[in-house]
Each structure stands twice: as structure tokens, then as C-alpha cells.
Protein backbone atom coordinates (compact mmCIF):
# COMPACT_ATOMS: atom_id res chain seq x y z
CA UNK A 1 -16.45 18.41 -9.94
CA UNK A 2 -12.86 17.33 -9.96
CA UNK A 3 -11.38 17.44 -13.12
CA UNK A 4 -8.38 14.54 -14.46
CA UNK A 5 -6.64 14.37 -17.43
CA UNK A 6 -8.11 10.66 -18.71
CA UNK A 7 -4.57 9.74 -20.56
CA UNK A 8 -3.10 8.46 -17.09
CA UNK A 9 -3.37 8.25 -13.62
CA UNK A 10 0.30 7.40 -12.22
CA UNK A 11 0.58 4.78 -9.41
CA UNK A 12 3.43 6.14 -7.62
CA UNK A 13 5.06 3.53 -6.41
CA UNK A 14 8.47 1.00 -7.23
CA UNK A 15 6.97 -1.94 -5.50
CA UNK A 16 6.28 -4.29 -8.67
CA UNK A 17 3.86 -6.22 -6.34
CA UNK A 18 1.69 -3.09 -5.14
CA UNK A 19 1.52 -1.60 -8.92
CA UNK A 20 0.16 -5.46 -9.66
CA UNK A 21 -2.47 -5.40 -7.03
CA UNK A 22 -3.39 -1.85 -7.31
CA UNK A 23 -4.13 -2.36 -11.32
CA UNK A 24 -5.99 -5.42 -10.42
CA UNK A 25 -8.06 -3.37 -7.70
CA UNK A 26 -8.95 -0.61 -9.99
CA UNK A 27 -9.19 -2.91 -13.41
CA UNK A 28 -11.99 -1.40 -15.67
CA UNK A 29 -11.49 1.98 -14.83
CA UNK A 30 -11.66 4.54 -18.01
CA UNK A 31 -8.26 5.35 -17.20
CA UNK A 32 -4.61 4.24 -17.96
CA UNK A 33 -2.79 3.54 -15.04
CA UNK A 34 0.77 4.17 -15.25
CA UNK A 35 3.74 3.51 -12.70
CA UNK A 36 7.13 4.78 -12.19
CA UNK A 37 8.33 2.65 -15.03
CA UNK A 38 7.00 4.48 -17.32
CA UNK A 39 9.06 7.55 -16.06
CA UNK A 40 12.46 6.39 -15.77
CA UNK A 41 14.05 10.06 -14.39
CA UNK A 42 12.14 10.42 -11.44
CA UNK A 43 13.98 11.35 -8.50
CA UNK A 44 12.90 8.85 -5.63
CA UNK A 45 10.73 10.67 -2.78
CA UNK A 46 11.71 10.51 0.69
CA UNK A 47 9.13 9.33 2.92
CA UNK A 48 9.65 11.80 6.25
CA UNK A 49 6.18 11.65 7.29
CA UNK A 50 5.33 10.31 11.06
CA UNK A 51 1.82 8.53 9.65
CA UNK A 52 0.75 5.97 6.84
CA UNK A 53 -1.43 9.39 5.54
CA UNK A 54 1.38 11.94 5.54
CA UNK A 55 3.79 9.47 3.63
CA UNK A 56 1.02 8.79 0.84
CA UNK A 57 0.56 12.57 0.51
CA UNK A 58 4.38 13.12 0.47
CA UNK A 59 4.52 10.51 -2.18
CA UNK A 60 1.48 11.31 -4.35
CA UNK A 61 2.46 15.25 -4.26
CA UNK A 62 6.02 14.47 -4.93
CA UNK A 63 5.72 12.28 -7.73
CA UNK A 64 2.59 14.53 -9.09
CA UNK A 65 4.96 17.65 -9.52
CA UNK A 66 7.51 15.80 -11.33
CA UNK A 67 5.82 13.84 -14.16
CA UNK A 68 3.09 16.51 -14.26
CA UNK A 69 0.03 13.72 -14.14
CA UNK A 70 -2.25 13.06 -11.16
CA UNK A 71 -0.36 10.61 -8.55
CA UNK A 72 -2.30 8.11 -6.38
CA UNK A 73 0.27 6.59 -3.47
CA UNK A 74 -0.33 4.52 -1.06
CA UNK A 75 2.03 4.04 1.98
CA UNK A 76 1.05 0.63 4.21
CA UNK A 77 2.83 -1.05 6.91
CA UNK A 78 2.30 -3.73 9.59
CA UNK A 79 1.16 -2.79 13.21
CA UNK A 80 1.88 -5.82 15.74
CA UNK A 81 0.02 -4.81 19.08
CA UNK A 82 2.87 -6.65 21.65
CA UNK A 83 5.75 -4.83 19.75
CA UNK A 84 3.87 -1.56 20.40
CA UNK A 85 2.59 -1.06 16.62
CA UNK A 86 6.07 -1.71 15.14
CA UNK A 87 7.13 -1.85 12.60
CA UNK A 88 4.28 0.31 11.15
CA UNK A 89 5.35 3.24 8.57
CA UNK A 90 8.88 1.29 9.24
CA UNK A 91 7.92 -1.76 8.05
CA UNK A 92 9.65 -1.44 4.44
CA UNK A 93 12.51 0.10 6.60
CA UNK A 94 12.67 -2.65 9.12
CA UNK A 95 16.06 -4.41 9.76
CA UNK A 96 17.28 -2.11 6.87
CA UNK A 97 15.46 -1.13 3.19
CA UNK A 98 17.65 -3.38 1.34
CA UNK A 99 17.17 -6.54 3.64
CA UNK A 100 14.85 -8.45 1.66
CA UNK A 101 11.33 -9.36 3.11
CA UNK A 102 12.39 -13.28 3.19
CA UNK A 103 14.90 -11.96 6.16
CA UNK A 104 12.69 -8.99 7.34
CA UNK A 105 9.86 -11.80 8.89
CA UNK A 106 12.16 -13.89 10.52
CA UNK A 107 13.45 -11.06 12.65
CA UNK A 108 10.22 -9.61 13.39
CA UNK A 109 8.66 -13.08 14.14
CA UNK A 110 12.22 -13.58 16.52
CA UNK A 111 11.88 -10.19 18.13
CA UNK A 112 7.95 -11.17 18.82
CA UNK A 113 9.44 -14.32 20.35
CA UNK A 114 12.09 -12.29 22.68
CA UNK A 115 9.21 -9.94 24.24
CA UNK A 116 7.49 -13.23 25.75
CA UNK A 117 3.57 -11.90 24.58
CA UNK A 118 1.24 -14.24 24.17
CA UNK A 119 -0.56 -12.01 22.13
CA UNK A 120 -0.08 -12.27 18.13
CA UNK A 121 -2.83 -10.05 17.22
CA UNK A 122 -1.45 -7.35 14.00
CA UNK A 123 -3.48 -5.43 11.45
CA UNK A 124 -2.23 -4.21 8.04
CA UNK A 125 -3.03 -0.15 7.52
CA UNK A 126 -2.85 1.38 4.07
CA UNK A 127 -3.16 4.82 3.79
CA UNK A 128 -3.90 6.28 -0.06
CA UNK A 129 -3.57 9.82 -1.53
CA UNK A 130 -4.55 11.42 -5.23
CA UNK A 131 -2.67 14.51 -5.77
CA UNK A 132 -3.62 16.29 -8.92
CA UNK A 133 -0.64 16.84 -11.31
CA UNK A 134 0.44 20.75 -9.35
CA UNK A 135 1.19 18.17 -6.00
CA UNK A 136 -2.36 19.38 -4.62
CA UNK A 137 -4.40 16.50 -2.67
CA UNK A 138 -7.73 15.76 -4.35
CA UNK A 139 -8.99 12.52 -2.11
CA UNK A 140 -7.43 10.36 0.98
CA UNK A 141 -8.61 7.46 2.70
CA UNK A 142 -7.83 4.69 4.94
CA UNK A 143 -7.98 0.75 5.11
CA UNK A 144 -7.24 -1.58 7.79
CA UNK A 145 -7.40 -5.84 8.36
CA UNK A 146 -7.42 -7.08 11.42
CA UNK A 147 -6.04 -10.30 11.90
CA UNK A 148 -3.17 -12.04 14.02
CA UNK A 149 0.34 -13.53 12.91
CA UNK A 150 1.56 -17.11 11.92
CA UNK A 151 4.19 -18.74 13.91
CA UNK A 152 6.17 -19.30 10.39
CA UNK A 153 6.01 -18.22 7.36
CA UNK A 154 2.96 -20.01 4.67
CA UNK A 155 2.81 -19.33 1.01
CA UNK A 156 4.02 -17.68 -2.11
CA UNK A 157 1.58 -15.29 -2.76
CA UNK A 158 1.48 -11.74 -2.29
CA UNK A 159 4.38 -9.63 -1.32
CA UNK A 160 6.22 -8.10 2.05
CA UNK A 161 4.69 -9.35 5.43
CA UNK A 162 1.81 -11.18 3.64
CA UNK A 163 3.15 -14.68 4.44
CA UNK A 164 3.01 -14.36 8.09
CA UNK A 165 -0.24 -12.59 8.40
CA UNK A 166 -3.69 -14.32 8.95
CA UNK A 167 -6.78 -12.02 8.26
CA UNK A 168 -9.33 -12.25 10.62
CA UNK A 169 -11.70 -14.64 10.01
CA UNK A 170 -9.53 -16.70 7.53
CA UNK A 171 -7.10 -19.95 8.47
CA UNK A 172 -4.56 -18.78 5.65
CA UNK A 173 -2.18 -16.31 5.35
CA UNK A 174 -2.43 -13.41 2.92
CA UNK A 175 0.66 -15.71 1.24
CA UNK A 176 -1.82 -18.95 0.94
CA UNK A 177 -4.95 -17.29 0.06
CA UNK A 178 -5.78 -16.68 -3.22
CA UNK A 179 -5.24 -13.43 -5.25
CA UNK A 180 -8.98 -12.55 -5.37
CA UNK A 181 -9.74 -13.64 -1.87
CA UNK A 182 -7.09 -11.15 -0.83
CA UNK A 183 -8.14 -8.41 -3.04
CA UNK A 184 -11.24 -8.96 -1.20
CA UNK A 185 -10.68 -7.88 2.27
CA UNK A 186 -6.96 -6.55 2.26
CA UNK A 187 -6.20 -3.03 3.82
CA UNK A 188 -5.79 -1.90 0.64
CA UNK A 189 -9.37 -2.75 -1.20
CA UNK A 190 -10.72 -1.47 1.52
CA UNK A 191 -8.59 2.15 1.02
CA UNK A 192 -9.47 1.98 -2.32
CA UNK A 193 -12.99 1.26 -2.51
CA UNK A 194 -14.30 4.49 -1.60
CA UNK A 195 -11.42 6.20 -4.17
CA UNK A 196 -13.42 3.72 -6.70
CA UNK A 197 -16.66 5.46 -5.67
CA UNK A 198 -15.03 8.54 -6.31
CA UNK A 199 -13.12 8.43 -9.27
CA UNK A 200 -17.07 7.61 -10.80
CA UNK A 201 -17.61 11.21 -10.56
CA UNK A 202 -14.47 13.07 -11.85
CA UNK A 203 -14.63 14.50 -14.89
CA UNK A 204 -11.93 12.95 -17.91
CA UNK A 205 -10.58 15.72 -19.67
CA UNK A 206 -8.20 15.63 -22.66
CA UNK A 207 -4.73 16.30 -21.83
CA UNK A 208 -3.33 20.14 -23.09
């Protein structure tokens, strides 16, 4: 049985939005969740993986070693089909990391525009990792939503690319529909519901 110190499980991640939705994804848990807040010296980890699974375990590992508690990272990106899965692990990176998101979606919904496809179809991937607090990877998994993207941006919910994306099935964006509906069927419930599933059968230790 894998073993976890109960005191705190660290969400490695700066995005205020993602540590928001992750606590709300994995609220009533016997844990504390923590984020990078609450460890103000971290050094930032580079994400140099080629895949949504090697930059979670970069970041989980990474993050792990230095604050010496179990990490869980996620790394998540858009895939549109006619732009040949771009911007996928680039999506945070696309049109430059500090351009803000607002900016980020016009371009990509201009550059969709310039390659003449008719088809909008796009899916949301989240990769997650928990690395136990020596960088070592205790659990992975993988979510994706299908779906297909707006001609222009709807809504104030959510964060990055979610105003532009319609999940399969739905009318709304991930922007329009409500917080619960999205927590629902998002690429990143569906990562984390099988970590839920698991994290029933570590064992909560006391910390040394």
C-alpha cells in the first residue's frame, strides 16, 4: 500500500484557476491540499517534456524534491485537429507565456481562420502525476473532452482556452457553463477521477 504523509498533498501548480478547480475536484478528501503559495522559495520547473504526461511528471517530481511533500501536477493543453494538434503542451506558451489568454484566443481563432478548414473540432487533454516527496511517481493518468470551438469568445467562467471551447454534447462554452457542469465532464475530472479512486486506498501517515 502506498504510504502519504496526511499533513499535505501539494498541488504543484501557479495557475490560481487550476489550484481552484483542482481543490474543488478533490473537496472532502482527508487531506490538506496545499499549492505553491504556501512555499514561496520554490524555484519554478521547466517544462522540457514532448507530452502532456512527461511535463506533469517533470512538474510533480520537481516540485516533490524541493518542498519535500508528495506533488500532484497536472500539465493540459488544447489540441485543434485542422492546426495539426496545436497548440497542445504549447498552449500556455502560445503567442508567448506572458501574452495573456484574452490575446492568446484571438490569434489561435485568426490562425484557424487563415488555414481555410472547415473543421473546428478540438479536445482538451490533461495529463496528472503524484510524485511522492523523493520526486518518485506513485500514480498517472489521463483525461480528455471532445468537443469543437466557438467562432468568438462566450463567458467569464473558467480560465485559459475555456471561453472558446464547446464540450461535446453541450451548446455552451466551458466559459458559459456553470462551475459544476464543468467539473463534470472537463479533461481534468476525468484525469482525476481514477486518482480519487486511488487516493481511497493510500495509507495517511503522520509526518516525521
Amino acid at each position: 500500500m502506498v504510504k502519504m504523509d496526511h499533513t499535505g498533498l501539494l498541488v504543484a501548480t501557479g495557475n490560481p484557476g487550476k489550484v481552484t478547480e483542482l481543490r474543488e475536484l478533490l473537496a472532502g478528501l482527508p487531506i490538506d491540499l496545499l499549492s505553491l503559495a504556501d512555499f514561496p522559495h520554490v524555484v519554478e520547473v521547466e517544462e522540457t517534456g514532448a507530452t502532456f504526461a512527461e511535463n506533469a511528471l517533470i512538474k510533480a517530481s520537481g516540485y516533490a524534491r524541493q518542498t519535500g511533500r508528495a506533488a500532484l501536477a497536472d500539465d493540459s493543453g488544447l489540441e485543434v485537429a485542422a492546426l495539426d494538434n496545436r497548440p497542445g503542451v504549447l498552449s500556455a506558451r502560445y503567442a508567448g507565456e506572458q501574452t495573456p489568454f484574452s490575446e492568446k484566443i484571438v490569434r489561435l481563432l485568426a490562425e484557424l481562420e487563415r488555414s481555410g478548414a472547415k473543421d473546428r473540432s478540438a479536445r482538451f487533454v490533461c495529463s496528472i502525476a503524484v510524485a511522492d516527496e523523493n520526486g518518485q511517481l506513485l500514480y498517472s493518468a489521463e483525461g480528455i473532452c471532445e468537443g469543437h470551438l466557438a467562432p468568438n469568445p462566450r463567458g467569464s467562467g473558467g480560465f485559459g482556452y475555456d471561453p472558446i471551447f464547446i464540450p461535446e454534447g453541450h451548446d455552451a462554452t466551458f466559459g458559459e457553463l456553470p462551475g459544476a457542469v464543468k467539473n463534470g465532464l472537463s479533461h481534468r475530472a476525468r484525469a482525476l477521477a481514477g486518482l480519487l479512486r486511488w487516493l481511497e486506498d493510500v495509507e495517511l501517515t503522520e509526518a516525521p
